[in-house]
C-alpha atoms as a PDB file:
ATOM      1  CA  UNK A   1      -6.661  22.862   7.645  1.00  0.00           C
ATOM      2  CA  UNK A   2      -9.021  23.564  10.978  1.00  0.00           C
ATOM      3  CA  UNK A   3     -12.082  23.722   9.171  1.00  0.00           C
ATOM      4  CA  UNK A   4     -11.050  20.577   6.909  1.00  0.00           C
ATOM      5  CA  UNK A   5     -10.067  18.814  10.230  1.00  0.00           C
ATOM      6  CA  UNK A   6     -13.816  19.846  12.112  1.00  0.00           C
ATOM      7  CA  UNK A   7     -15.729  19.041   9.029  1.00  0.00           C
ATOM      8  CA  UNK A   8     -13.816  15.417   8.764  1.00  0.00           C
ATOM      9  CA  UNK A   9     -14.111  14.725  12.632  1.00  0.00           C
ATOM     10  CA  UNK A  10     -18.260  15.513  12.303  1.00  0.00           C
ATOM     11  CA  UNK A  11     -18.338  13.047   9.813  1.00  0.00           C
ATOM     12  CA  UNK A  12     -19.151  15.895   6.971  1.00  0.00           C
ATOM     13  CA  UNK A  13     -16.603  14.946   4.163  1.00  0.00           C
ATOM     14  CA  UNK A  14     -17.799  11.503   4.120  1.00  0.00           C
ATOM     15  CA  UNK A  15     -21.688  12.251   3.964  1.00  0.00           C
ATOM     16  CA  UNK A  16     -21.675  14.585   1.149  1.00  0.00           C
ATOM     17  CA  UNK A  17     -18.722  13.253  -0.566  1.00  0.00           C
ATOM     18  CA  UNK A  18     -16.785  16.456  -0.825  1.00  0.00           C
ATOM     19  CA  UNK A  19     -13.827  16.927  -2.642  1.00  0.00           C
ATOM     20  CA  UNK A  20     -11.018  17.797  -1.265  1.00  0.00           C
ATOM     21  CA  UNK A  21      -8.508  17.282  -4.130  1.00  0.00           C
ATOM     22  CA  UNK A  22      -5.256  19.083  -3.800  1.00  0.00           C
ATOM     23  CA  UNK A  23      -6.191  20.206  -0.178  1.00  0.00           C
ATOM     24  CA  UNK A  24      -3.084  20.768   2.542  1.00  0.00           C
ATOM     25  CA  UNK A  25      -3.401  18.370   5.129  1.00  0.00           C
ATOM     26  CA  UNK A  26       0.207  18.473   6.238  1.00  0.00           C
ATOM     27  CA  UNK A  27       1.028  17.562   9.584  1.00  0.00           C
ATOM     28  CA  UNK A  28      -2.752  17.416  10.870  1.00  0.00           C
ATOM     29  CA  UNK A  29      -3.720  15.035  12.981  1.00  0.00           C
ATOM     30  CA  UNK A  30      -6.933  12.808  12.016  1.00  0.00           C
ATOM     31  CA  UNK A  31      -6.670   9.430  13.778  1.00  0.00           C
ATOM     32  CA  UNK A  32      -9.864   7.565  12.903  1.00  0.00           C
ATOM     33  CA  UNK A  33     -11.018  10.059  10.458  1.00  0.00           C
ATOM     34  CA  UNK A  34     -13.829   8.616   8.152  1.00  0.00           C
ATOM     35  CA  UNK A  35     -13.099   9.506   4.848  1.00  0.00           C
ATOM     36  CA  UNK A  36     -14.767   6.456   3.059  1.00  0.00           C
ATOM     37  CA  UNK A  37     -14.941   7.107  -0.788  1.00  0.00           C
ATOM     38  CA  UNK A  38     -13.129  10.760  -0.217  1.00  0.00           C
ATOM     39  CA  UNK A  39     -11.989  12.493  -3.286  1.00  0.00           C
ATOM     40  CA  UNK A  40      -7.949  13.107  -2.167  1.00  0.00           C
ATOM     41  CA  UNK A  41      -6.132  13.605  -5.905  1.00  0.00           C
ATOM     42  CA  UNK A  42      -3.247  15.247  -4.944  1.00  0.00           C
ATOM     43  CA  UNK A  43      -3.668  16.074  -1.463  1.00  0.00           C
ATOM     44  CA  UNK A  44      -1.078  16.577   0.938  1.00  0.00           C
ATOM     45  CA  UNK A  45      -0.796  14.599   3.883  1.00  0.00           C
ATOM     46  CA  UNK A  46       2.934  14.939   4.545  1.00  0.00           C
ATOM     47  CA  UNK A  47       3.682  14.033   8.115  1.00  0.00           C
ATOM     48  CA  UNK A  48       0.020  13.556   8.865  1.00  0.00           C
ATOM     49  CA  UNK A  49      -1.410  11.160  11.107  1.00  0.00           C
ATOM     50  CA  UNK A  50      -3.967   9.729  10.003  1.00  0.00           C
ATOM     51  CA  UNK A  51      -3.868   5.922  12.451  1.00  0.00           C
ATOM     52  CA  UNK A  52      -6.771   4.029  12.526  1.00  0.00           C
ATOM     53  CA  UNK A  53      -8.632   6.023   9.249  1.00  0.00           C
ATOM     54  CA  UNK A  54     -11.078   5.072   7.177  1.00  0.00           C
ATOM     55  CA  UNK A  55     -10.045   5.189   3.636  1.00  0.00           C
ATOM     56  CA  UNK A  56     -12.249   2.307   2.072  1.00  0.00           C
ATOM     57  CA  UNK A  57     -12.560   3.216  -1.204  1.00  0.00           C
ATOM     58  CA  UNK A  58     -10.811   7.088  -1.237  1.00  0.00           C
ATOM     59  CA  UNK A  59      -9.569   8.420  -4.601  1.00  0.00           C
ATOM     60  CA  UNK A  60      -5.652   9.194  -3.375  1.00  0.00           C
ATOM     61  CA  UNK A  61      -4.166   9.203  -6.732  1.00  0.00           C
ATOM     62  CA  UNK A  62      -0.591  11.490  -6.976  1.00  0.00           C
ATOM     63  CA  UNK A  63      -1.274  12.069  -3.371  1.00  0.00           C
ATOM     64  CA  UNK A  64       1.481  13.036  -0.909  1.00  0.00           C
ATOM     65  CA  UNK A  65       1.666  10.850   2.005  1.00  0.00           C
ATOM     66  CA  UNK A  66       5.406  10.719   2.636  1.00  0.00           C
ATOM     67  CA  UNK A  67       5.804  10.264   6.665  1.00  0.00           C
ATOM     68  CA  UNK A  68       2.117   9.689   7.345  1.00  0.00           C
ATOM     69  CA  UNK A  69       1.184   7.769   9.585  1.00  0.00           C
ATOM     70  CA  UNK A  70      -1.570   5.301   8.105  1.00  0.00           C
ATOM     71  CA  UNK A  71      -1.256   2.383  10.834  1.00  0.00           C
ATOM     72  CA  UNK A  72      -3.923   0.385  11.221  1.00  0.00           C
ATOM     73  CA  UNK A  73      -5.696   2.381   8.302  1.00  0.00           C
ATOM     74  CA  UNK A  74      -8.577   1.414   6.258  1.00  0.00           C
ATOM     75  CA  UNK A  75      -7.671   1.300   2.652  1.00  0.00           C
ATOM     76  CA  UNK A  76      -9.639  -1.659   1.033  1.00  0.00           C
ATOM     77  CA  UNK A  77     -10.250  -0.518  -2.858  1.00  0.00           C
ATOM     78  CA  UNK A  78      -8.408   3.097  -2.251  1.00  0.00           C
ATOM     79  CA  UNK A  79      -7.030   4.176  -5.515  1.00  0.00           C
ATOM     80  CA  UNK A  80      -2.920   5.259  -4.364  1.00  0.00           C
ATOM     81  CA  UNK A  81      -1.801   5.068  -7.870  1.00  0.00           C
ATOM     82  CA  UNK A  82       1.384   7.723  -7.988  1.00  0.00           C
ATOM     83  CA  UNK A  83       0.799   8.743  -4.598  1.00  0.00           C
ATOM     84  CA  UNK A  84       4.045   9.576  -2.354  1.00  0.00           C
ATOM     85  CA  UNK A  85       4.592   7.586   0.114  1.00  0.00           C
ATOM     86  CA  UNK A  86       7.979   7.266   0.912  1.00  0.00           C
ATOM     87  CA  UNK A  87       8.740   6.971   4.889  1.00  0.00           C
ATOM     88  CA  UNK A  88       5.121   6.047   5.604  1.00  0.00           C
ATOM     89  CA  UNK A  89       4.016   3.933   8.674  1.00  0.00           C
ATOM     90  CA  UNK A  90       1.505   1.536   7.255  1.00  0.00           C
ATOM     91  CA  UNK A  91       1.668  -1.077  10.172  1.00  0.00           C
ATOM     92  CA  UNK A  92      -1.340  -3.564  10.095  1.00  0.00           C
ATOM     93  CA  UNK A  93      -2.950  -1.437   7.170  1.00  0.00           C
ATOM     94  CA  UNK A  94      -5.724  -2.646   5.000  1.00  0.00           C
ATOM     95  CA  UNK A  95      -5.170  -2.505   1.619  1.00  0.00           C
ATOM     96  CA  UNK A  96      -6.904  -5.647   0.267  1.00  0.00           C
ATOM     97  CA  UNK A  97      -7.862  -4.465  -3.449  1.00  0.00           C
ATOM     98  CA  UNK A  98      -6.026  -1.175  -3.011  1.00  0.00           C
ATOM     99  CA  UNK A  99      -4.228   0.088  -6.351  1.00  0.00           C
ATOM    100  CA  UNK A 100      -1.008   1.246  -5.984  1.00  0.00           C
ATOM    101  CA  UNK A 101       0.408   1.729  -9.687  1.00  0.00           C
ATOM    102  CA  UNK A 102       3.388   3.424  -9.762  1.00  0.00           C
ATOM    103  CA  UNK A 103       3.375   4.330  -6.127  1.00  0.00           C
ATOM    104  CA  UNK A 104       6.529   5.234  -4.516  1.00  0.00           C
ATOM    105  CA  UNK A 105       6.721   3.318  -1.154  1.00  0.00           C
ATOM    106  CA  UNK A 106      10.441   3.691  -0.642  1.00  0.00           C
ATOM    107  CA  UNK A 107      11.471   2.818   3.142  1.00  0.00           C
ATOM    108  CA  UNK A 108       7.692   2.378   4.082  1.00  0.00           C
ATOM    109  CA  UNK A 109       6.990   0.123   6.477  1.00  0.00           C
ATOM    110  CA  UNK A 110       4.217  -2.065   5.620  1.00  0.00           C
ATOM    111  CA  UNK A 111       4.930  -4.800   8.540  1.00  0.00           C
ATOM    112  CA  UNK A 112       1.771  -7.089   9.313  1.00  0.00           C
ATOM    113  CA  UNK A 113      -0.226  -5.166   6.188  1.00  0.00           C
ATOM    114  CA  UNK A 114      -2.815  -6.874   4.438  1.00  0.00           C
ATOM    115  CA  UNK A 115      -2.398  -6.833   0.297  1.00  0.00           C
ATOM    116  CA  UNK A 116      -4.759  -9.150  -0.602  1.00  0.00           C
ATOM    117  CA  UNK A 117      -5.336  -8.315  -4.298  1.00  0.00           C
ATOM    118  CA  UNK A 118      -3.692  -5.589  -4.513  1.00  0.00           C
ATOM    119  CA  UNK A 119      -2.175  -3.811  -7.281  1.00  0.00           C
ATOM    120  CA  UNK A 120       1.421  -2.748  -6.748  1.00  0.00           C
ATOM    121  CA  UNK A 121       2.462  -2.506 -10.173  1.00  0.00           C
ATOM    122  CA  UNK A 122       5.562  -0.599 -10.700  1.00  0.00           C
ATOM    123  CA  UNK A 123       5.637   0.651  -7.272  1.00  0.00           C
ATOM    124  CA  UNK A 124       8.972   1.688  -5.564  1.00  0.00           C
ATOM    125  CA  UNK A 125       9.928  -0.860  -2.795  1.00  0.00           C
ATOM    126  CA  UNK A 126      13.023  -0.353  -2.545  1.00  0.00           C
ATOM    127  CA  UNK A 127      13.919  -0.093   1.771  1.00  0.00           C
ATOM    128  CA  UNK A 128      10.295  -1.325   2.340  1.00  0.00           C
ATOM    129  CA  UNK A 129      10.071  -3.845   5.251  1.00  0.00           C
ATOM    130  CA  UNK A 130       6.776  -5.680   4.062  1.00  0.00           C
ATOM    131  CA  UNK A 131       7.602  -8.478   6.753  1.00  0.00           C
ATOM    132  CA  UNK A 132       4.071 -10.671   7.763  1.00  0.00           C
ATOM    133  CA  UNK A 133       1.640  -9.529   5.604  1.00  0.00           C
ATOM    134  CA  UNK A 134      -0.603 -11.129   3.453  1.00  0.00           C
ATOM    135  CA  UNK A 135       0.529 -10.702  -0.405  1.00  0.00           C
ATOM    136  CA  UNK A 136      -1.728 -13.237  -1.654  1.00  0.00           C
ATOM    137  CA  UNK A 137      -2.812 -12.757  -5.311  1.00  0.00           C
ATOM    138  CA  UNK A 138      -0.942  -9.288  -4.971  1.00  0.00           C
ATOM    139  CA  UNK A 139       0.283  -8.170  -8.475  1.00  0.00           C
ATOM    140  CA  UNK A 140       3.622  -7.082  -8.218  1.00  0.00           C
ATOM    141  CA  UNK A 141       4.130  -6.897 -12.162  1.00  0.00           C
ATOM    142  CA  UNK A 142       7.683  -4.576 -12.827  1.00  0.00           C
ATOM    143  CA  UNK A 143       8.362  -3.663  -8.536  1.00  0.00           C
ATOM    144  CA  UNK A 144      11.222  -1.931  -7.995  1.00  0.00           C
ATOM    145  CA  UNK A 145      12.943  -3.491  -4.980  1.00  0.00           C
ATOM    146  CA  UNK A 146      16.309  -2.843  -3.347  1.00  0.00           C
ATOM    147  CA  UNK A 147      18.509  -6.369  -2.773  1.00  0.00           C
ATOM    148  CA  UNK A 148      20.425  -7.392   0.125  1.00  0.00           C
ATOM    149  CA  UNK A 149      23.515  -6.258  -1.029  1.00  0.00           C
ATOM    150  CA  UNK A 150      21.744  -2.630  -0.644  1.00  0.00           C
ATOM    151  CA  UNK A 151      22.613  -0.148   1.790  1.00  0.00           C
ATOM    152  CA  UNK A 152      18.913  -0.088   2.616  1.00  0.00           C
ATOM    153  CA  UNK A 153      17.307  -3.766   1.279  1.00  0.00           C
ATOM    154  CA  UNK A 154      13.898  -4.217   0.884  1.00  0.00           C
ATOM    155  CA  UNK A 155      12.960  -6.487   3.927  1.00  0.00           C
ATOM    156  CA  UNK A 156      10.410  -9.750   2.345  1.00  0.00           C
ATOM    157  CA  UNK A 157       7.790 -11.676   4.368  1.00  0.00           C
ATOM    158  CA  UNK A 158       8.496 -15.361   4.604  1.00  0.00           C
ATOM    159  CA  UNK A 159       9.338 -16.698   0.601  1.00  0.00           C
ATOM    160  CA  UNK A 160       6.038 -18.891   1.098  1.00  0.00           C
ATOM    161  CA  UNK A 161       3.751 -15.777   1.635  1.00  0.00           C
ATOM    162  CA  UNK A 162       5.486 -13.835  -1.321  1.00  0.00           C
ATOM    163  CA  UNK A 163       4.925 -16.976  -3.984  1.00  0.00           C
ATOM    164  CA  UNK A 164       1.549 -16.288  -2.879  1.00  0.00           C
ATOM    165  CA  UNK A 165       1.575 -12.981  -5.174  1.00  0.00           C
ATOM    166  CA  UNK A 166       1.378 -13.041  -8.844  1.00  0.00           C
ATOM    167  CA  UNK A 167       3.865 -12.011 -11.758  1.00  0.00           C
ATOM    168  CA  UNK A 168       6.803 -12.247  -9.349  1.00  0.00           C
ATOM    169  CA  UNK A 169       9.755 -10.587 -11.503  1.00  0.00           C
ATOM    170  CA  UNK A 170      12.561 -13.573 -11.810  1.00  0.00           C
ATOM    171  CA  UNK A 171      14.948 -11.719 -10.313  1.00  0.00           C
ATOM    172  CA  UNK A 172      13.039 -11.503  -6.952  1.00  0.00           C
ATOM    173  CA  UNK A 173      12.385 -14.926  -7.524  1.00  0.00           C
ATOM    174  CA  UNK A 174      16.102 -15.909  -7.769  1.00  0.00           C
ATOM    175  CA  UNK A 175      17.034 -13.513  -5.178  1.00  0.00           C
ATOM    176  CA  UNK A 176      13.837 -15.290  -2.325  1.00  0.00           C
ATOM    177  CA  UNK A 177      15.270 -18.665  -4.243  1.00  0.00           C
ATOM    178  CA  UNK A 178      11.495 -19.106  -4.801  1.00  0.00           C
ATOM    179  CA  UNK A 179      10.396 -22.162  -6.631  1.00  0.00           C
ATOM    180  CA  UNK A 180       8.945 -21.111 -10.332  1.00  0.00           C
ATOM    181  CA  UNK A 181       5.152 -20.430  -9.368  1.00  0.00           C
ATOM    182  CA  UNK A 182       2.710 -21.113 -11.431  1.00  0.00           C
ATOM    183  CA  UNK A 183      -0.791 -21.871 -10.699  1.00  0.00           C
ATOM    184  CA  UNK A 184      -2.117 -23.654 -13.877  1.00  0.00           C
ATOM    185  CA  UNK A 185       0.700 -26.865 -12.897  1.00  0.00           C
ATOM    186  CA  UNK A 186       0.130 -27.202  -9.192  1.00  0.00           C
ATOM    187  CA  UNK A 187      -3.593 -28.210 -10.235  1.00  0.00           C
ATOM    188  CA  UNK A 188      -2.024 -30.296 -12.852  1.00  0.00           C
ATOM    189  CA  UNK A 189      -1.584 -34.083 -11.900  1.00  0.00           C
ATOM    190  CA  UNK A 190       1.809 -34.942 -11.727  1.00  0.00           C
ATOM    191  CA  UNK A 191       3.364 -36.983 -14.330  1.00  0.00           C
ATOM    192  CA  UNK A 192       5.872 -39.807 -12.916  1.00  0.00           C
ATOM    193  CA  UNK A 193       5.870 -41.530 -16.858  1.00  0.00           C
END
């Protein structure tokens, strides 16, 4: 992991685009690392930190990033689909367009996070505080989510910032007591007939 860590502090692995699919990263320590567009499948980041990184754009599919620490990270457009990231500390994180299919964020903390656009669907939320950040347009299509009634409850931004996201499950809705949101009738006129 030394010569990993020198090559990524000199700014090597985001130059030439190396991969470094299914590389052990545990526990290494790689604040700001630039790793813009970075091939990651499978990697291992467990315990990591990794605050302040550049990740624009990183392939991180099926990677393991359980108890990284990603605050303040850069992942605009990283692909995270399946990756592990259970326990993670995503505070203030970028992750406007990032794709997080199926990935498991249970007890993350995503507080102040910016999901603009993002793809969370199917993810694992359940224990996630995702209090004050941005979800708008996020598509949260089939989320798992724990309730309040949970020993450990997934922990919502305001309701107003989550009927920002799109294909809100009902249940979440009914849970936030969310007004049904739908785009298509709040441009609509409204018809006092």
């Amino acid at each position: 992991a030394s010569v990993i860590q020198f090559l990524i502090e000199a700014e090597v692995i985001s130059k030439a685009r190396l991969d470094l699919s299914q590389s052990d990263l545990s526990e290494t320590d790689l604040k700001g690392a630039k790793l813009e567009r970075a091939k990651l499948k499978e990697a291992n980041f467990e315990g990591a930190d990794l605050f302040g990184a550049n990740l624009t754009e990183a392939k991180l599919k099926l990677a393991k990033l359980r108890r990284v620490n990603l605050a303040m990270g850069h992942l605009t457009k990283a692909d995270l689909s399946g990756a592990k990231l259970s326990g993670a500390y995503l505070f203030g994180a970028y992750l406007e367009g990032a794709t997080l299919f199926g990935a498991n964020l249970e007890g993350a903390v995503l507080t102040q996070a910016n999901l603009t656009e993002a793809a969370l669907f199917g993810a694992n939320l359940e224990g996630a505080g995702l209090t004050g950040e941005d979800l708008t347009v996020t598509d949260i299509t089939d989320i798992k989510w724990s309730t309040e009634t949970d020993k450990y409850p997934t922990r919502w931004p305001d309701p107003e910032e989550v009927a920002k996201a799109k294909n809100i499950p009902d249940a979440l809705k009914k849970q936030l007591k969310l007004q049904p949101y739908d785009t298509s009738e709040s441009e609509a006129p409204a018809d006092n007939e």
